[in-house]
N, C-alpha and C. Protein backbone atom coordinates (compact mmCIF):
# COMPACT_ATOMS: atom_id res chain seq x y z
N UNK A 1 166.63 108.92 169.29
CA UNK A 1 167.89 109.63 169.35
C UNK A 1 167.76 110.74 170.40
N UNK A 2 168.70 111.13 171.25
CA UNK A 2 168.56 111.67 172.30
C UNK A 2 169.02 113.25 171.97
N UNK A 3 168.66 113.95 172.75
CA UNK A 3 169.19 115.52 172.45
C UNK A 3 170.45 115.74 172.15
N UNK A 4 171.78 115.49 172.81
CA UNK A 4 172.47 115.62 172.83
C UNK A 4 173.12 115.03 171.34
N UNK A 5 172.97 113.88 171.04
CA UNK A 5 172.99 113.37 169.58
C UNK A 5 172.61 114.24 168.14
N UNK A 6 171.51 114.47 168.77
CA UNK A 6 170.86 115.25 167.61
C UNK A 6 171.71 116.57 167.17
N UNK A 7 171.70 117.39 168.69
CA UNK A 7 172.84 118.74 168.75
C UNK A 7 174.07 118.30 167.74
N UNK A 8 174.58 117.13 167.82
CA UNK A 8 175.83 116.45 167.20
C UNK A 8 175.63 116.63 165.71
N UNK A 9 174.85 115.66 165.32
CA UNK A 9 174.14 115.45 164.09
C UNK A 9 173.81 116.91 163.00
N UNK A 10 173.84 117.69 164.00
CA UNK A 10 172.82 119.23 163.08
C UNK A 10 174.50 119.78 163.00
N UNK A 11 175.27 119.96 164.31
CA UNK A 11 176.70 120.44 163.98
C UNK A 11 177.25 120.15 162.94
N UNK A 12 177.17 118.47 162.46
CA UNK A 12 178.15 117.78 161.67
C UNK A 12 177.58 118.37 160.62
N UNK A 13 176.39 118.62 160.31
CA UNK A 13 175.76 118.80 159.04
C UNK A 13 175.94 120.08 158.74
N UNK A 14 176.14 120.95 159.67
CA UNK A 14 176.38 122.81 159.32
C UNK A 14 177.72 122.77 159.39
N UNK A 15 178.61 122.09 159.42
CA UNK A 15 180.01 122.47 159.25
C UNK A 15 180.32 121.90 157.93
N UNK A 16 179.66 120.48 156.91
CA UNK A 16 179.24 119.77 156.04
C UNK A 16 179.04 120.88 155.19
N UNK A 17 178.22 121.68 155.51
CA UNK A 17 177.24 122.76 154.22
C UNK A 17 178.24 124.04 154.39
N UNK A 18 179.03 124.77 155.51
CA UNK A 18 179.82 125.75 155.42
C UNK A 18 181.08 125.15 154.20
N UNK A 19 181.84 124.02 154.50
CA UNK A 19 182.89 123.71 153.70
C UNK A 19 182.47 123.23 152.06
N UNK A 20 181.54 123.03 152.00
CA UNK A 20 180.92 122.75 150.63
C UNK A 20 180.53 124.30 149.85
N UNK A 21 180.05 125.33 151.21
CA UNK A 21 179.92 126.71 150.35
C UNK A 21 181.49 127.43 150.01
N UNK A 22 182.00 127.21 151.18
CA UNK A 22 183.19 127.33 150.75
C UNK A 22 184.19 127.52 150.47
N UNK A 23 183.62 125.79 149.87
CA UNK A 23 184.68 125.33 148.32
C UNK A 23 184.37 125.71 146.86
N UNK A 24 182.51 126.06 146.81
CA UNK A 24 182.25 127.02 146.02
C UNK A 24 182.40 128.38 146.05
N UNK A 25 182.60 128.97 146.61
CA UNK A 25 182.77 130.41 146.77
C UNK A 25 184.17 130.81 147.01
N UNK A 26 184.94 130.21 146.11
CA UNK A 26 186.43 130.85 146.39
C UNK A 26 187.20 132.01 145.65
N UNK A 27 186.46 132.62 144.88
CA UNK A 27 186.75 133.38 143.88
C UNK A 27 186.74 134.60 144.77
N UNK A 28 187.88 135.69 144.17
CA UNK A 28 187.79 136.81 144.78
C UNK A 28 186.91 138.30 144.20
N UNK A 29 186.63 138.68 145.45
CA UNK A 29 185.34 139.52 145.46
C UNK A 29 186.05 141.32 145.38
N UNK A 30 185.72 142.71 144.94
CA UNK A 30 185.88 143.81 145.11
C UNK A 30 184.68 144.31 145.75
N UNK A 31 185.04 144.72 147.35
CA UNK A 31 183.92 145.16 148.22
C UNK A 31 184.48 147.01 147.88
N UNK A 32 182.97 148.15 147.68
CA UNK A 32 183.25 149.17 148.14
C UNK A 32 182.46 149.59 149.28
N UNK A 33 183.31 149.92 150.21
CA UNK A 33 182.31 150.41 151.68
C UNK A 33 182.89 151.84 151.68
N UNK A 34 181.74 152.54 151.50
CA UNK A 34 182.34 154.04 151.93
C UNK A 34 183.74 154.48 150.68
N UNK A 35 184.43 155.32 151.09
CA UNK A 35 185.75 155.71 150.48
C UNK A 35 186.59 154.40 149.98
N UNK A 36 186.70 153.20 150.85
CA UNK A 36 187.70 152.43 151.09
C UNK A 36 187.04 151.13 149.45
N UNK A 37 188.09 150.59 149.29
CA UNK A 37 187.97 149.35 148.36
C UNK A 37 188.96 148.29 148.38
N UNK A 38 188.60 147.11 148.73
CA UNK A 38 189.46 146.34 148.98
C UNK A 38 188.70 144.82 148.14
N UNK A 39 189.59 144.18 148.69
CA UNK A 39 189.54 142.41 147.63
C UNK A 39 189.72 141.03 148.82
N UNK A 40 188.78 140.33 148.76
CA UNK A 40 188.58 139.28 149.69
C UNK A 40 187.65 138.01 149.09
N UNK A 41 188.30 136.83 149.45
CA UNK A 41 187.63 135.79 148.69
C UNK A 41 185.78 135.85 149.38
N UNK A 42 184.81 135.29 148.29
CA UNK A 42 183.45 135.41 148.60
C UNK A 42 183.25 135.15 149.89
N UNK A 43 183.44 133.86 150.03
CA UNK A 43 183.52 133.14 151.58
C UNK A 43 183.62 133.81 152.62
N UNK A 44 184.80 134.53 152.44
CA UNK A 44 184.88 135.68 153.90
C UNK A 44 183.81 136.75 154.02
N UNK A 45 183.51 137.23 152.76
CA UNK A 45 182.53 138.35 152.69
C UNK A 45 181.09 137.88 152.90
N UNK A 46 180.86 136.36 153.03
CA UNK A 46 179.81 135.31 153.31
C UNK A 46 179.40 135.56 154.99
N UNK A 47 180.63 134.79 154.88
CA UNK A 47 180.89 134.62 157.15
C UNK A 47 180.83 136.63 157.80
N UNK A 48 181.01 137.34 157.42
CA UNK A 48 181.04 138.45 157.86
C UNK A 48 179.79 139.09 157.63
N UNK A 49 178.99 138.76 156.40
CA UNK A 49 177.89 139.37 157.05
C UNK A 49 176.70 138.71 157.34
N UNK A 50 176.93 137.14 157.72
CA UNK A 50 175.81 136.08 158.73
C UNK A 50 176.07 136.74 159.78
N UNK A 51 177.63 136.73 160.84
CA UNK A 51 177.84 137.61 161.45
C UNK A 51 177.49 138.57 162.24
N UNK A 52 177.29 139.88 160.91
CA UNK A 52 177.00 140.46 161.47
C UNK A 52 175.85 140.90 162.15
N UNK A 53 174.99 140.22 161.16
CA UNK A 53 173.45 139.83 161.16
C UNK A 53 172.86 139.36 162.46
N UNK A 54 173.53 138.06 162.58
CA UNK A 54 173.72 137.70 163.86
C UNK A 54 173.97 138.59 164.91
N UNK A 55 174.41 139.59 165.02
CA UNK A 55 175.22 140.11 166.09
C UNK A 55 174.08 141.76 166.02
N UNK A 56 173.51 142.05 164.82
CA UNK A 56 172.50 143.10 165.13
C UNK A 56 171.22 142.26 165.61
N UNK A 57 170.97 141.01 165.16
CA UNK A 57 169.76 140.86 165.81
C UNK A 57 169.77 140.11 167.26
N UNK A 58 170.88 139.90 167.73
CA UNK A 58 171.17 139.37 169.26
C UNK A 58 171.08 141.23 169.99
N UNK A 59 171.63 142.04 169.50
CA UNK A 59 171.40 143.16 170.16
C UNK A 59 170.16 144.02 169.81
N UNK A 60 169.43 143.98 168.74
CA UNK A 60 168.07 144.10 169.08
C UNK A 60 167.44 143.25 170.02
N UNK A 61 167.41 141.92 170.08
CA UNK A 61 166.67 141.29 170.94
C UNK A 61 167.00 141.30 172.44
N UNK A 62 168.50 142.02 172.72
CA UNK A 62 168.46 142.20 174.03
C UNK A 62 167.44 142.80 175.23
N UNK A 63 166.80 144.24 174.82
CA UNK A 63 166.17 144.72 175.76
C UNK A 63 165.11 143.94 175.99
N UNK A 64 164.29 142.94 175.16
CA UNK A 64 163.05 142.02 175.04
C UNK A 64 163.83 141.29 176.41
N UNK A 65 164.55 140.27 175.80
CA UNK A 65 164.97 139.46 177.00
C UNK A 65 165.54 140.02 178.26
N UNK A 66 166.09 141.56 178.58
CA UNK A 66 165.92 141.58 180.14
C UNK A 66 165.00 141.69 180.52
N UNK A 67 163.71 142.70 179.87
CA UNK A 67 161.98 142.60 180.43
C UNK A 67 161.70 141.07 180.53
N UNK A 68 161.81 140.72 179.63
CA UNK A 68 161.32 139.21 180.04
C UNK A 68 162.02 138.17 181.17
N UNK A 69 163.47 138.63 181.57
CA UNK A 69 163.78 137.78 182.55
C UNK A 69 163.04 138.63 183.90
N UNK A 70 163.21 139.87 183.61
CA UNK A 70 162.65 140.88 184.97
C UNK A 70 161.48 140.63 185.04
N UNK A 71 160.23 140.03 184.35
CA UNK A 71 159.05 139.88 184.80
C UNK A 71 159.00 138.30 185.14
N UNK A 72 159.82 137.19 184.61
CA UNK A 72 160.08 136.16 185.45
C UNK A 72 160.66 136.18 186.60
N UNK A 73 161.20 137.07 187.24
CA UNK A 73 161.85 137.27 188.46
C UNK A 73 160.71 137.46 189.34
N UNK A 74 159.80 138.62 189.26
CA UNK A 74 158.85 138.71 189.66
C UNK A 74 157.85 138.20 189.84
N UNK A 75 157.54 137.25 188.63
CA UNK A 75 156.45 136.51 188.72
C UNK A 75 156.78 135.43 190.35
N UNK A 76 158.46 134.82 190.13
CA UNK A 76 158.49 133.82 191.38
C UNK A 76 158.91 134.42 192.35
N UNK A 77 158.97 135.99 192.10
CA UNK A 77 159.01 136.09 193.77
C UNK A 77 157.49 136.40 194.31
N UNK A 78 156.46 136.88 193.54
CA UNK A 78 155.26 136.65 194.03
C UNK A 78 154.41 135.31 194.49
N UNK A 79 154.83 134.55 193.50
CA UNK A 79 154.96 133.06 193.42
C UNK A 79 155.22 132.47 195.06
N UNK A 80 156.78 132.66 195.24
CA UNK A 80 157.03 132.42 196.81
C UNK A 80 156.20 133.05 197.95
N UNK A 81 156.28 134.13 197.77
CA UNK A 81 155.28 134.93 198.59
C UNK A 81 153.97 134.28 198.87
N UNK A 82 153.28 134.10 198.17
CA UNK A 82 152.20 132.93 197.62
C UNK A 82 152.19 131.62 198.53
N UNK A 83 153.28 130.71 198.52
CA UNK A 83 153.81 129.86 198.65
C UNK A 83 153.81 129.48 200.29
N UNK A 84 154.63 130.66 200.94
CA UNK A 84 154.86 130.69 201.92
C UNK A 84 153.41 131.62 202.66
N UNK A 85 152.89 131.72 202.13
CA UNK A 85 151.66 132.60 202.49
C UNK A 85 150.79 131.06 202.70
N UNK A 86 150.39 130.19 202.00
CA UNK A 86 149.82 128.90 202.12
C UNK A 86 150.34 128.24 203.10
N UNK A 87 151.57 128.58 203.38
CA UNK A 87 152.18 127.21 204.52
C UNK A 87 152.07 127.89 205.84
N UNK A 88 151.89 129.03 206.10
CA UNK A 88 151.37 129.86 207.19
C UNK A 88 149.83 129.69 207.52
N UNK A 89 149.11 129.46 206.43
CA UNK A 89 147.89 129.22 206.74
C UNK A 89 147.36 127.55 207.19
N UNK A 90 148.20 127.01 206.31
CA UNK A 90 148.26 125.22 206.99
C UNK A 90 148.65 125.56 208.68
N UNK A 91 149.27 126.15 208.79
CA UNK A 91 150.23 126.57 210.11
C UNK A 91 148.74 126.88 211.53
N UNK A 92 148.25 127.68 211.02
CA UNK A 92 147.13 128.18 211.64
C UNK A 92 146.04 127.00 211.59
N UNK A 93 145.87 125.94 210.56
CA UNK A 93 144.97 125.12 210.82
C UNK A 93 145.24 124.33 211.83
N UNK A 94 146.63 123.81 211.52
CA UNK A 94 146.96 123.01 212.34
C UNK A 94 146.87 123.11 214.09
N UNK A 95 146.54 124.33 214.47
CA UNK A 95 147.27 124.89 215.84
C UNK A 95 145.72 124.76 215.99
N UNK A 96 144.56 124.97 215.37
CA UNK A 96 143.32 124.94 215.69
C UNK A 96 142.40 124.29 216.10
């Protein structure tokens, strides 16, 4: 089975397991945050804080991944440097 299939396969199956939670979780919930109190079925109060979860640990992991693209940048521009440093020296054999 090829990648792209598979990607398919794992979708069908996490949209499978969201509508099955739910269809269990439909009952309504009393959230207190702070001062405020309000009423929302489980489900929503489910999806909001995967969410958010999601969304603090994509912004923790940001500063990791610009160091890490900034020292891949570097690595191939030393890399080229490198590169073209070898084909200068073929250059010189050749003329010899």
């Amino acid at each position: 089975m090829n990648k792209r299939k598979l990607q398919y396969v794992a979708l069908l199956i996490a949209v499978l397991l969201i509508a099955i939670i739910s269809l269990a979780n439909m009952q309504t919930v009393t959230v207190n945050f702070l001062l405020v109190q309000f009423k929302l079925p489980l489900i929503i109060l489910i999806l909001v804080c995967v969410l958010l979860g999601s969304l603090v640990t994509f912004l923790v992991s940001l500063p990791k991944n610009f160091s890490l693209k900034h020292e891949l940048k570097e690595a191939k521009k030393q890399l080229g440097h490198k590169m073209s440093g070898d084909k200068n020296k073929d250059k010189k054999i050749d003329e010899a």
